[in-house]
Protein backbone atom coordinates (compact mmCIF):
# COMPACT_ATOMS: atom_id res chain seq x y z
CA UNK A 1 -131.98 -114.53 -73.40
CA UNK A 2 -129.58 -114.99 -75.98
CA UNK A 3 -131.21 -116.41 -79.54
CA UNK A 4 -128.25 -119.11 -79.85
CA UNK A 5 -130.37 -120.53 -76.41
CA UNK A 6 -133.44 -120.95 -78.47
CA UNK A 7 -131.48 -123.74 -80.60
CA UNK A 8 -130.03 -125.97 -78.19
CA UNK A 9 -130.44 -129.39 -77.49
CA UNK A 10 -131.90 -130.17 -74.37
CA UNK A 11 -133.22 -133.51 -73.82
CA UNK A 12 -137.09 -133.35 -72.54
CA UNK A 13 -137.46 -135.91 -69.52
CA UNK A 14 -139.64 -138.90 -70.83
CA UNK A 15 -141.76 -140.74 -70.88
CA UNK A 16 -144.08 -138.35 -70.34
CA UNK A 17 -146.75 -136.31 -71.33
CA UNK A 18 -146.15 -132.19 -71.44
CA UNK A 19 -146.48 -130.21 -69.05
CA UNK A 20 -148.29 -127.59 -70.73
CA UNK A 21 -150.16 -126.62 -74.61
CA UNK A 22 -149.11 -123.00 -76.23
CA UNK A 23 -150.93 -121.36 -78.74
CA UNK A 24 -150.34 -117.98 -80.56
CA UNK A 25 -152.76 -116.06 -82.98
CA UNK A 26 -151.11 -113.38 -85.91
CA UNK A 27 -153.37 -110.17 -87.06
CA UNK A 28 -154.09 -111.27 -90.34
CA UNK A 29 -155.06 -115.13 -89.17
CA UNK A 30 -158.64 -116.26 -90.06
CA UNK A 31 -160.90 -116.26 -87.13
CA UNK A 32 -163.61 -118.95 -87.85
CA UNK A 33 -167.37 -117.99 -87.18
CA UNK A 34 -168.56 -119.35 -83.80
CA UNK A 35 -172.32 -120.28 -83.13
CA UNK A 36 -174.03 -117.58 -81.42
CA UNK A 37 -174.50 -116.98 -77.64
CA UNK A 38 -178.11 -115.55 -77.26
CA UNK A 39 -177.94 -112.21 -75.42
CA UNK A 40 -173.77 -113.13 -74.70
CA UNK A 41 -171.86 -109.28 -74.43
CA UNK A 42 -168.12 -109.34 -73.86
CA UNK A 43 -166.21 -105.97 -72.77
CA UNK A 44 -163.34 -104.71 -70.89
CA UNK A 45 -164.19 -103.93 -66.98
CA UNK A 46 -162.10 -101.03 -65.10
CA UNK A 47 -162.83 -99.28 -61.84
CA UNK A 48 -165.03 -100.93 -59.08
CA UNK A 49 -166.28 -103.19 -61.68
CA UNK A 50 -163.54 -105.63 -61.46
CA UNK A 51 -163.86 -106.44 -57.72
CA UNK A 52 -167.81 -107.35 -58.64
CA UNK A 53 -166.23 -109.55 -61.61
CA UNK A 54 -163.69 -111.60 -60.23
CA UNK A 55 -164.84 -112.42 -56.80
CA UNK A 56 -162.38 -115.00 -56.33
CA UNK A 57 -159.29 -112.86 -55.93
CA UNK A 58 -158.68 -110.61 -53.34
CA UNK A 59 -158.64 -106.47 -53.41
CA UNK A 60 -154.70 -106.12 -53.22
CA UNK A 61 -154.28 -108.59 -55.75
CA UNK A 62 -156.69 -106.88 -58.38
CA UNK A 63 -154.87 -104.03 -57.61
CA UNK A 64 -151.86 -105.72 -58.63
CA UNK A 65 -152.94 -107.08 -61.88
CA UNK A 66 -154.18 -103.66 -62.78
CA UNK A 67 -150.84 -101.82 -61.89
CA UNK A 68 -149.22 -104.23 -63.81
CA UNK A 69 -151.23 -103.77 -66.80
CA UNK A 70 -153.35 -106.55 -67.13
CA UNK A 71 -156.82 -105.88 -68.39
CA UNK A 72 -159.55 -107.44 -67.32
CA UNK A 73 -162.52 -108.77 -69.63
CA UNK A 74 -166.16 -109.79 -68.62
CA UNK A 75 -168.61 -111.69 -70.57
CA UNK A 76 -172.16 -111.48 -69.85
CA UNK A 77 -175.65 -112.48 -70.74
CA UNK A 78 -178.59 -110.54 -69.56
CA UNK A 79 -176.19 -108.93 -66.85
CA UNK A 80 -175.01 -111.90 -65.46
CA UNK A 81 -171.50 -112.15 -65.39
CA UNK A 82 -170.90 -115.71 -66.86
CA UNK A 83 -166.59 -115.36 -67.36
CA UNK A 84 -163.93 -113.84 -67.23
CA UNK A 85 -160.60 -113.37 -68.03
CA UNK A 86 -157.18 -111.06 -68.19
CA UNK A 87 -155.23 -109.68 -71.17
CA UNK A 88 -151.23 -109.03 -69.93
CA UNK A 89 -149.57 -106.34 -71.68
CA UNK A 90 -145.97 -106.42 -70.63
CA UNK A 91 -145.30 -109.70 -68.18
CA UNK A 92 -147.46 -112.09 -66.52
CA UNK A 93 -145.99 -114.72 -64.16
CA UNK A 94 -147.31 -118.42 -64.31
CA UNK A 95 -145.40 -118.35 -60.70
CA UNK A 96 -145.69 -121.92 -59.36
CA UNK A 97 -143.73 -122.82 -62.26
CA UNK A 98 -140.94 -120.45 -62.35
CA UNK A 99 -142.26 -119.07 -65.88
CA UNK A 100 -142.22 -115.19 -66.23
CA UNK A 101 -143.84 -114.20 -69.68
CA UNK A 102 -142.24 -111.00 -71.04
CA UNK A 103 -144.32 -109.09 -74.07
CA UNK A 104 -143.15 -107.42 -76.54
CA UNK A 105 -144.37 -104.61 -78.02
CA UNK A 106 -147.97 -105.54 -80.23
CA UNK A 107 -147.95 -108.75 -78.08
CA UNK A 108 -150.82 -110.29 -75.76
CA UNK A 109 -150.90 -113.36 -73.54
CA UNK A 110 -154.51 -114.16 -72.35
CA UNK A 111 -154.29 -116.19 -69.18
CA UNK A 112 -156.65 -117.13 -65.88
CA UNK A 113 -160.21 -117.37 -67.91
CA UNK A 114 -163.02 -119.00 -65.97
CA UNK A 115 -166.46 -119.90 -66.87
CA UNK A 116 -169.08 -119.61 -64.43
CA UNK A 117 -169.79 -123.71 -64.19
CA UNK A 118 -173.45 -123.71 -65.17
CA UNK A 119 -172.21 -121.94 -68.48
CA UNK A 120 -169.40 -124.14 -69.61
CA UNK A 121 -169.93 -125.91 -72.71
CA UNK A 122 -171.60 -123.31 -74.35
CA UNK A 123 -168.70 -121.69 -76.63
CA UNK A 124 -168.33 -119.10 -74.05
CA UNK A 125 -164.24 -119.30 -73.62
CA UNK A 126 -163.55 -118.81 -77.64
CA UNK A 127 -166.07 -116.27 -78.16
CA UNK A 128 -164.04 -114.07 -75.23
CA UNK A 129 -160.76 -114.92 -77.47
CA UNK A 130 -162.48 -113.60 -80.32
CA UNK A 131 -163.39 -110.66 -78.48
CA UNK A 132 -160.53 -109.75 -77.06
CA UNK A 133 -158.44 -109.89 -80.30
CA UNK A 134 -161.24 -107.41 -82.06
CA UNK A 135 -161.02 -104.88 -79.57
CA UNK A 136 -157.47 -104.81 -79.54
CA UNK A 137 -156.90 -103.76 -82.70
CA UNK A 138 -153.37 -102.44 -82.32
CA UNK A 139 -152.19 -105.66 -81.22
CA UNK A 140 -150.14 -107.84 -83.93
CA UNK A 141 -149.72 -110.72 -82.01
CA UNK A 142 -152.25 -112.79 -79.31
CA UNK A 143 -150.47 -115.88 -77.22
CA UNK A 144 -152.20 -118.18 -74.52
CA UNK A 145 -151.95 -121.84 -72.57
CA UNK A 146 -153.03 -124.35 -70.56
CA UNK A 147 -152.04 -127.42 -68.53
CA UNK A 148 -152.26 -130.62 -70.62
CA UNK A 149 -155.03 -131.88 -68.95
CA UNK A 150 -156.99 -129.48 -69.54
CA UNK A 151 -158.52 -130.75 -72.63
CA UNK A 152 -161.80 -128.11 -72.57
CA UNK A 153 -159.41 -125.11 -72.47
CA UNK A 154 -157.26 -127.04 -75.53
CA UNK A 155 -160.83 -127.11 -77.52
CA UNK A 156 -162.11 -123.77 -76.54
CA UNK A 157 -158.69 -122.11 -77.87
CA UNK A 158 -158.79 -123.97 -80.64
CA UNK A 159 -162.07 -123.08 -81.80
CA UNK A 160 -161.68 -120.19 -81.52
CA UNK A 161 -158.57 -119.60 -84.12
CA UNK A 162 -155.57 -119.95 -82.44
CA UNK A 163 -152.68 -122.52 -83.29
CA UNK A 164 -150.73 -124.44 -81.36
CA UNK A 165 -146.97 -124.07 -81.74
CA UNK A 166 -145.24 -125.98 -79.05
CA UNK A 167 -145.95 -128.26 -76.46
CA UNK A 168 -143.92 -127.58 -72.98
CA UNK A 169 -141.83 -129.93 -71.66
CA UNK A 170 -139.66 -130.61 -68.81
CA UNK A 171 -135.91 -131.12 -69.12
CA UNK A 172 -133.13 -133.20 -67.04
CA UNK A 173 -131.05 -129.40 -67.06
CA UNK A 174 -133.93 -127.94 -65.18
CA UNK A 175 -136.97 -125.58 -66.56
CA UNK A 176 -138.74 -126.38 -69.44
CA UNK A 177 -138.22 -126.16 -73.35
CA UNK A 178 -141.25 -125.37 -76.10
CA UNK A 179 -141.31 -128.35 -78.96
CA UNK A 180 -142.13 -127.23 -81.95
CA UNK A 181 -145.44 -128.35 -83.76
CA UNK A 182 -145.16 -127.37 -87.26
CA UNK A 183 -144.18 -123.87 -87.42
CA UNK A 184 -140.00 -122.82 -85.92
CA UNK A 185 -140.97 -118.82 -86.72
CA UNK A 186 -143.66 -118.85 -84.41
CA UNK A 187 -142.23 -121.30 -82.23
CA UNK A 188 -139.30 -119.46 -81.76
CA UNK A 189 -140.98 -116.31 -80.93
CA UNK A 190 -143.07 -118.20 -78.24
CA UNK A 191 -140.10 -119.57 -76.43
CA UNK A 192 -138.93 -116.06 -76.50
CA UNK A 193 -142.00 -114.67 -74.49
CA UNK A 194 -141.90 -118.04 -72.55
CA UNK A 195 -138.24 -117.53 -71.48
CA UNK A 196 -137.15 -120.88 -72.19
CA UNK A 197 -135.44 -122.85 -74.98
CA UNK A 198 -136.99 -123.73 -78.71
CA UNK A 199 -136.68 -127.44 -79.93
CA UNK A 200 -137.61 -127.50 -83.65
């Protein structure tokens, strides 16, 4: 996608709420301290391990995720697996939307955590952010979303110290465009991985 795209005008269908919150963190960001999780361990799973992890998906599509080069991460406490999510290294497709996220280089987007539902509430969700950007070191940028009503995800990524830079929107030409919040750089960038438009 041309850059020129990024600056168009597109008119976002109202009124209406977004469809969707985006968030990016920057190596170099503060990372605020989070209350501990007695006994909580978070850590990359490979091999066999994933199929025990994420029960929910079938074999061929683990296989997929991993041949596509998403990495998945387990949090536990005392062994028991408690949540999960993936880390996409090159593209991840939020599918029922038409939205294909393409990564740079040094780039992340953190997508499909759960929380076991006896655990939720419990600062489980931004302590696997956290995680996840301290073991990937190498990685200069982190991005991740949710659906607007999901206002637990919203606090969890928050918390945890990412910023929101757009809110996703709808438009009358079809596909969506990212509104900037308070920051066109970043903004701009996450259109980019989005595929779709920038509206400062």
């Amino acid at each position: 996608m041309k850059h020129d795209q990024h600056d168009r005008t597109l008119t976002p269908l109202a009124p209406q709420d977004p469809f969707g919150l985006f968030y990016t963190w920057w190596r170099g960001d503060p990372l605020p301290a989070l209350p501990d999780v007695a006994g909580l361990s978070i850590e990359p799973v490979t091999g066999e391990r994933v199929h025990e992890v994420v029960i929910q998906l079938d074999v061929s599509e683990i296989e997929e995720r991993a041949n596509e080069g998403h990495q998945l991460y387990a949090a536990s406490v005392a062994g028991e697996v408690v949540g999960w999510g993936f880390s996409a290294t090159s593209t991840a497709a939020i599918g029922e939307h038409g939205i294909t996220v393409v990564l740079p280089a040094g780039n992340r987007y953190l997508w499909d955590f759960v929380t076991v539902p006896e655990w939720r509430g419990r600062g489980i969700y931004p302590h696997m952010l956290q995680a996840i950007i301290a073991h990937e070191r190498d990685v200069e940028q982190f991005w991740v979303g949710h659906d607007f009503s999901n206002v637990a995800s919203g606090r969890g990524i928050l918390r945890s110290g990412f910023h929101l830079v757009g809110k996703l929107y709808p438009v009358h030409e079809g596909g969506f465009v990212l509104v900037s919040i308070d920051d066109p750089e970043r903004t701009r960038i996450g259109a980019s991985i989005l595929g779709v438009p920038a509206s400062m």
